[in-house]
PDB file of N, CA and C in Angstrom:
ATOM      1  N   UNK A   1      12.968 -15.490   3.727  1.00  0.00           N
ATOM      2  CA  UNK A   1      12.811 -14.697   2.520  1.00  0.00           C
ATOM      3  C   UNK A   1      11.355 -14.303   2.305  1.00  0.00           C
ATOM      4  N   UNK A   2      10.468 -14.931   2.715  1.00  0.00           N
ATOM      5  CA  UNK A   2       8.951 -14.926   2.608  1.00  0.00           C
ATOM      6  C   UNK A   2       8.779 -13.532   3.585  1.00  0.00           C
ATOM      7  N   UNK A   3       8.853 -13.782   4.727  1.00  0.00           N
ATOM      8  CA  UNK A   3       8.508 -12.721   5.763  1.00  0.00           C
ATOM      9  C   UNK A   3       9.308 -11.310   4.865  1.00  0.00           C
ATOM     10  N   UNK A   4      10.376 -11.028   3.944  1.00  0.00           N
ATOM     11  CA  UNK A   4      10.718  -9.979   3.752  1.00  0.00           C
ATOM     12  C   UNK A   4       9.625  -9.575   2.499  1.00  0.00           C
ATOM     13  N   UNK A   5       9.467 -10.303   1.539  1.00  0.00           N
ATOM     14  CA  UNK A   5       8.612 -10.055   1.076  1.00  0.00           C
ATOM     15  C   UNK A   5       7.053  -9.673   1.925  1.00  0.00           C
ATOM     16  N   UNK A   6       6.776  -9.992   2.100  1.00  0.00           N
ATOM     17  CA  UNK A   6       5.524  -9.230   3.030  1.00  0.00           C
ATOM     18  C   UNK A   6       5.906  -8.478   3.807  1.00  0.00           C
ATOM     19  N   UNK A   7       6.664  -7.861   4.098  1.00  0.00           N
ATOM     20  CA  UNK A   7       7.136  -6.648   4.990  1.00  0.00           C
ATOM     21  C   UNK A   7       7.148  -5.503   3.818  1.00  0.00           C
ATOM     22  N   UNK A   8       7.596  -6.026   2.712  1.00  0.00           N
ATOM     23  CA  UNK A   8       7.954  -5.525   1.413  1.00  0.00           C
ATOM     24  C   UNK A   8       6.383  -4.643   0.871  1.00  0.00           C
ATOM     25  N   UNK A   9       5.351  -5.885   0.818  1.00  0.00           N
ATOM     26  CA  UNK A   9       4.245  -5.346   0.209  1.00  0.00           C
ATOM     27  C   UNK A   9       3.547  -4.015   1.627  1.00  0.00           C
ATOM     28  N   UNK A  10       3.743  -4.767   3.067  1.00  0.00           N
ATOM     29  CA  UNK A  10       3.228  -4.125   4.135  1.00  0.00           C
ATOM     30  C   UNK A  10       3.538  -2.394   3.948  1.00  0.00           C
ATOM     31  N   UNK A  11       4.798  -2.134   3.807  1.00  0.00           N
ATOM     32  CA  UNK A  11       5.746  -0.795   3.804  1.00  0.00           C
ATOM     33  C   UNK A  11       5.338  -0.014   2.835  1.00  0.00           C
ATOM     34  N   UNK A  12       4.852  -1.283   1.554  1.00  0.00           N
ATOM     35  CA  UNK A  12       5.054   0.220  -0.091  1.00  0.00           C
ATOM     36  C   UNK A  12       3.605   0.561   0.092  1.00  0.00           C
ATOM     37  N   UNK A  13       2.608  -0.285   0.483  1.00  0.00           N
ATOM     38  CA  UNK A  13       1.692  -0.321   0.719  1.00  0.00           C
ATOM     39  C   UNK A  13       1.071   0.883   1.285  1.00  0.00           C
ATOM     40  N   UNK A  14       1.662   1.208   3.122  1.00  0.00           N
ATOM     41  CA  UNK A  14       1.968   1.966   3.696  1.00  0.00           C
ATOM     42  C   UNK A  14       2.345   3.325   3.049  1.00  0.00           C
ATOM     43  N   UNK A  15       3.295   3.225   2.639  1.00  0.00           N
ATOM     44  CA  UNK A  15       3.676   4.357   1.907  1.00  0.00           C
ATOM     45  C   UNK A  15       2.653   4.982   0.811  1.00  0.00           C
ATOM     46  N   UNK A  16       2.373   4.331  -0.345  1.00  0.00           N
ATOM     47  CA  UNK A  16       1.015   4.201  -1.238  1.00  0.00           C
ATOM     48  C   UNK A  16      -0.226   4.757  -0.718  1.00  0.00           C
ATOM     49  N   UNK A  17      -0.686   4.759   0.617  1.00  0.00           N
ATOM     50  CA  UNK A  17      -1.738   4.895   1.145  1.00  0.00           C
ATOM     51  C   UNK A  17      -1.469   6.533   2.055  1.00  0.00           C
ATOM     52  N   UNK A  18      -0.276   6.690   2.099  1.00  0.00           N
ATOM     53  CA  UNK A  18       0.256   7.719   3.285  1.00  0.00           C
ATOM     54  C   UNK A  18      -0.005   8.631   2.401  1.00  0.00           C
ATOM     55  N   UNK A  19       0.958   8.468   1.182  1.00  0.00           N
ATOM     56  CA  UNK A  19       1.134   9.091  -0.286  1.00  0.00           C
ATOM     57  C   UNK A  19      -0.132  10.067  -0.858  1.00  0.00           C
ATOM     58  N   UNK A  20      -1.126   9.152  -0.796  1.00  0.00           N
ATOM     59  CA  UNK A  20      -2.549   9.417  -1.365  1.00  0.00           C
ATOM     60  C   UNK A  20      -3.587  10.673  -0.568  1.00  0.00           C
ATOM     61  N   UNK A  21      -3.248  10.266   1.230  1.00  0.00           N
ATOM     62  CA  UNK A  21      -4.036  10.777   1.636  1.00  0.00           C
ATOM     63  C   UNK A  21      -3.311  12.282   1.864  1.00  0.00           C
ATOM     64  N   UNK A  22      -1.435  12.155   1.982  1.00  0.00           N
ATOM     65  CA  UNK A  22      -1.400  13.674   2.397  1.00  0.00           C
ATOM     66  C   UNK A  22      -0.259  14.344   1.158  1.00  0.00           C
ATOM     67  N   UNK A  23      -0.784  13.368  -0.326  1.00  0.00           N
ATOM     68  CA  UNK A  23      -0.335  14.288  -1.005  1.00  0.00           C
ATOM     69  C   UNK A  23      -0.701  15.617  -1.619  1.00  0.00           C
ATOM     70  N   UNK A  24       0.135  16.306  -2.396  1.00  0.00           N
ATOM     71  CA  UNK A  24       0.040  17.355  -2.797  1.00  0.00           C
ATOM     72  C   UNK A  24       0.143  17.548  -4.179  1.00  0.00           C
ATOM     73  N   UNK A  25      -0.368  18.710  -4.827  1.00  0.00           N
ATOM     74  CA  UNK A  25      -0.477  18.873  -6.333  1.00  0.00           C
ATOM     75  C   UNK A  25      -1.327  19.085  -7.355  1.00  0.00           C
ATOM     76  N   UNK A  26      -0.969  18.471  -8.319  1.00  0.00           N
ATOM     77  CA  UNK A  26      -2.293  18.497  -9.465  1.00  0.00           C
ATOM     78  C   UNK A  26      -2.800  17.176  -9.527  1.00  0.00           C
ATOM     79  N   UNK A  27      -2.767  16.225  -9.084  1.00  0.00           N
ATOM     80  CA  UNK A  27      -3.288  14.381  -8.949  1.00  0.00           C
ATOM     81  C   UNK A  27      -5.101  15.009  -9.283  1.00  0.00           C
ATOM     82  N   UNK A  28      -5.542  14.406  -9.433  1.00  0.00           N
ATOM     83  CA  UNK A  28      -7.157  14.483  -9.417  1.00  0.00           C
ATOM     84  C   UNK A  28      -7.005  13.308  -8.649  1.00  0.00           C
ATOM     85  N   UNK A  29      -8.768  13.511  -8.094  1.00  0.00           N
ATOM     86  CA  UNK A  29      -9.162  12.731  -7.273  1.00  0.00           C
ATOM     87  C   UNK A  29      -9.159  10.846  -7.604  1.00  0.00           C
ATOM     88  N   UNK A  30      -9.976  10.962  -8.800  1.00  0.00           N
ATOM     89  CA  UNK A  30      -9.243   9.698  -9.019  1.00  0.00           C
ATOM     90  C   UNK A  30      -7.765   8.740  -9.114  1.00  0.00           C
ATOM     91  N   UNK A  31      -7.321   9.737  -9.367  1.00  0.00           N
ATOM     92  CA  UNK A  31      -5.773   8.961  -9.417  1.00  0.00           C
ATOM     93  C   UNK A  31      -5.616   8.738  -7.711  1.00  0.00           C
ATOM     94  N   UNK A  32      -6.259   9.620  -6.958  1.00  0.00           N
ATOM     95  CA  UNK A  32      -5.570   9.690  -5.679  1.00  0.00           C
ATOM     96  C   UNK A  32      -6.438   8.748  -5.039  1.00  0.00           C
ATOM     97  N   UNK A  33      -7.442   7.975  -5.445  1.00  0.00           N
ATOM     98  CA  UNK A  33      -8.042   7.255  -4.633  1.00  0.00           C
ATOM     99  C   UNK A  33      -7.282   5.483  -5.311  1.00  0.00           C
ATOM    100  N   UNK A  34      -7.151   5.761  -6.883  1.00  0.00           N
ATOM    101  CA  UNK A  34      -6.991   4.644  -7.004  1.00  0.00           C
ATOM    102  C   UNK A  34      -4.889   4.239  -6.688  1.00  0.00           C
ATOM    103  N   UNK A  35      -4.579   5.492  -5.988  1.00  0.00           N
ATOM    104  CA  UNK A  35      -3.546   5.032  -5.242  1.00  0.00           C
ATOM    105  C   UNK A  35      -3.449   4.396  -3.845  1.00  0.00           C
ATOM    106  N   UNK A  36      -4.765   4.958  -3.156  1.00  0.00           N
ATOM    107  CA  UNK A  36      -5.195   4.505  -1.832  1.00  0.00           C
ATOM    108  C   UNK A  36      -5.541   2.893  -2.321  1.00  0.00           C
ATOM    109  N   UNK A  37      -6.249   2.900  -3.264  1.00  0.00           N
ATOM    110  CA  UNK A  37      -6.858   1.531  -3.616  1.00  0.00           C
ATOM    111  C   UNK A  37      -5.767   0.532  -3.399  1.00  0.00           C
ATOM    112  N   UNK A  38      -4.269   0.722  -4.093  1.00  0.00           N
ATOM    113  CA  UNK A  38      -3.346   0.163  -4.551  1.00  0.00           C
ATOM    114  C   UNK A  38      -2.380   0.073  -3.339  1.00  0.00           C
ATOM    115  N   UNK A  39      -2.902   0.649  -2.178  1.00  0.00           N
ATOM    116  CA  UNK A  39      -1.401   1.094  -1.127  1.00  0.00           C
ATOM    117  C   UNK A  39      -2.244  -0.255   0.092  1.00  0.00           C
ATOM    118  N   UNK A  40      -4.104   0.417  -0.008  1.00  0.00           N
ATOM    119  CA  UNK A  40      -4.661  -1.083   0.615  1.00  0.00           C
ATOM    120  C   UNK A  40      -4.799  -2.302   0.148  1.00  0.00           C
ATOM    121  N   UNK A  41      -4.729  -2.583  -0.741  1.00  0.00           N
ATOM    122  CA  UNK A  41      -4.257  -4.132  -1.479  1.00  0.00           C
ATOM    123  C   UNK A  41      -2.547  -4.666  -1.033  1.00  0.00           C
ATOM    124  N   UNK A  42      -1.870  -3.691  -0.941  1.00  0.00           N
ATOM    125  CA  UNK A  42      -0.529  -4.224  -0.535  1.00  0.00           C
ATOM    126  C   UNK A  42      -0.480  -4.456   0.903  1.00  0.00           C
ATOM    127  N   UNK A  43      -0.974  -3.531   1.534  1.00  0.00           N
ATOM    128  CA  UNK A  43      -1.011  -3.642   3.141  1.00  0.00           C
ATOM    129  C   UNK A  43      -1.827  -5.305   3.279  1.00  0.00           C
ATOM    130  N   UNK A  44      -3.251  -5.256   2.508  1.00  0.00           N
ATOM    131  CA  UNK A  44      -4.074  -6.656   2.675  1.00  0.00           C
ATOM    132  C   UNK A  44      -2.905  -8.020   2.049  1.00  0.00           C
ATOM    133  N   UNK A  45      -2.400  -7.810   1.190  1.00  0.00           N
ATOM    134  CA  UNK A  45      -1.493  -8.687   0.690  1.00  0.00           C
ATOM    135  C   UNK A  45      -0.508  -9.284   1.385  1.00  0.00           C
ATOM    136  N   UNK A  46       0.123  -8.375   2.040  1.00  0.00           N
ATOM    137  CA  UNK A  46       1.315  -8.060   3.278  1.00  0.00           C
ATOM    138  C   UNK A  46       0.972  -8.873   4.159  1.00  0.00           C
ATOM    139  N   UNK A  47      -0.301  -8.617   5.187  1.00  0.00           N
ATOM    140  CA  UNK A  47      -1.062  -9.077   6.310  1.00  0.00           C
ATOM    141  C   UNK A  47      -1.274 -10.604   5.993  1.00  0.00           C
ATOM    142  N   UNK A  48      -1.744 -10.699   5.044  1.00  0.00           N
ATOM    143  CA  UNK A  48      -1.662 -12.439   4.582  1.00  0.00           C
ATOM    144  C   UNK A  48      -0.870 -13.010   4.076  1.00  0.00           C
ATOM    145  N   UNK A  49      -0.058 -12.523   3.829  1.00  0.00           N
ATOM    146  CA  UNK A  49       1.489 -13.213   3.863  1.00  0.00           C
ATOM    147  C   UNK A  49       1.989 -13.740   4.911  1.00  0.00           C
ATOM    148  N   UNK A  50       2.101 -12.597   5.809  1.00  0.00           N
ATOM    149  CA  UNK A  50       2.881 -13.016   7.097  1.00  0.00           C
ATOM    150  C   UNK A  50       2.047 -14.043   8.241  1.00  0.00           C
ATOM    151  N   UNK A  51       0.185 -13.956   8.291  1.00  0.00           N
ATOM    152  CA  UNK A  51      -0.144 -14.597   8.692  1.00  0.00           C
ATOM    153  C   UNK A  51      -0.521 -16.240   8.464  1.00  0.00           C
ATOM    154  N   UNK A  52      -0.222 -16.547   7.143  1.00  0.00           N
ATOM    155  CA  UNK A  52      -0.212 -18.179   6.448  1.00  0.00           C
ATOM    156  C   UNK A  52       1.343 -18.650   6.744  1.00  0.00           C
ATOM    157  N   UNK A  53       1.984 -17.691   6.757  1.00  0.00           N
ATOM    158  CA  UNK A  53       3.555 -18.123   6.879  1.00  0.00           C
ATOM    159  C   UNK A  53       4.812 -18.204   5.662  1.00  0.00           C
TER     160      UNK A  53
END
């Protein structure tokens, strides 16, 4: 159950960060960085999950 959870944060994370760099619209820059901010905290979160166990 642990490993899905960190696959969990790894993915939205992923996504969050994908999101940021090739979205589109009216976002201002800040919102779009502090989504990058939020997509690399999950990926970092993710990564240490799965590596403590």
């Amino acid at each position: 159950m642990h490993d899905a959870g960190a696959w969990a944060f790894l993915i939205g994370g992923t996504m969050l960060l994908l999101a940021s760099l090739f979205g589109r619209g009216r976002e201002t820059g800040r919102r779009r960085l502090l989504r990058a901010a939020v997509g690399l905290c999950g990926i970092a979160a993710g990564g240490l999950r799965l590596m403590t166990g």
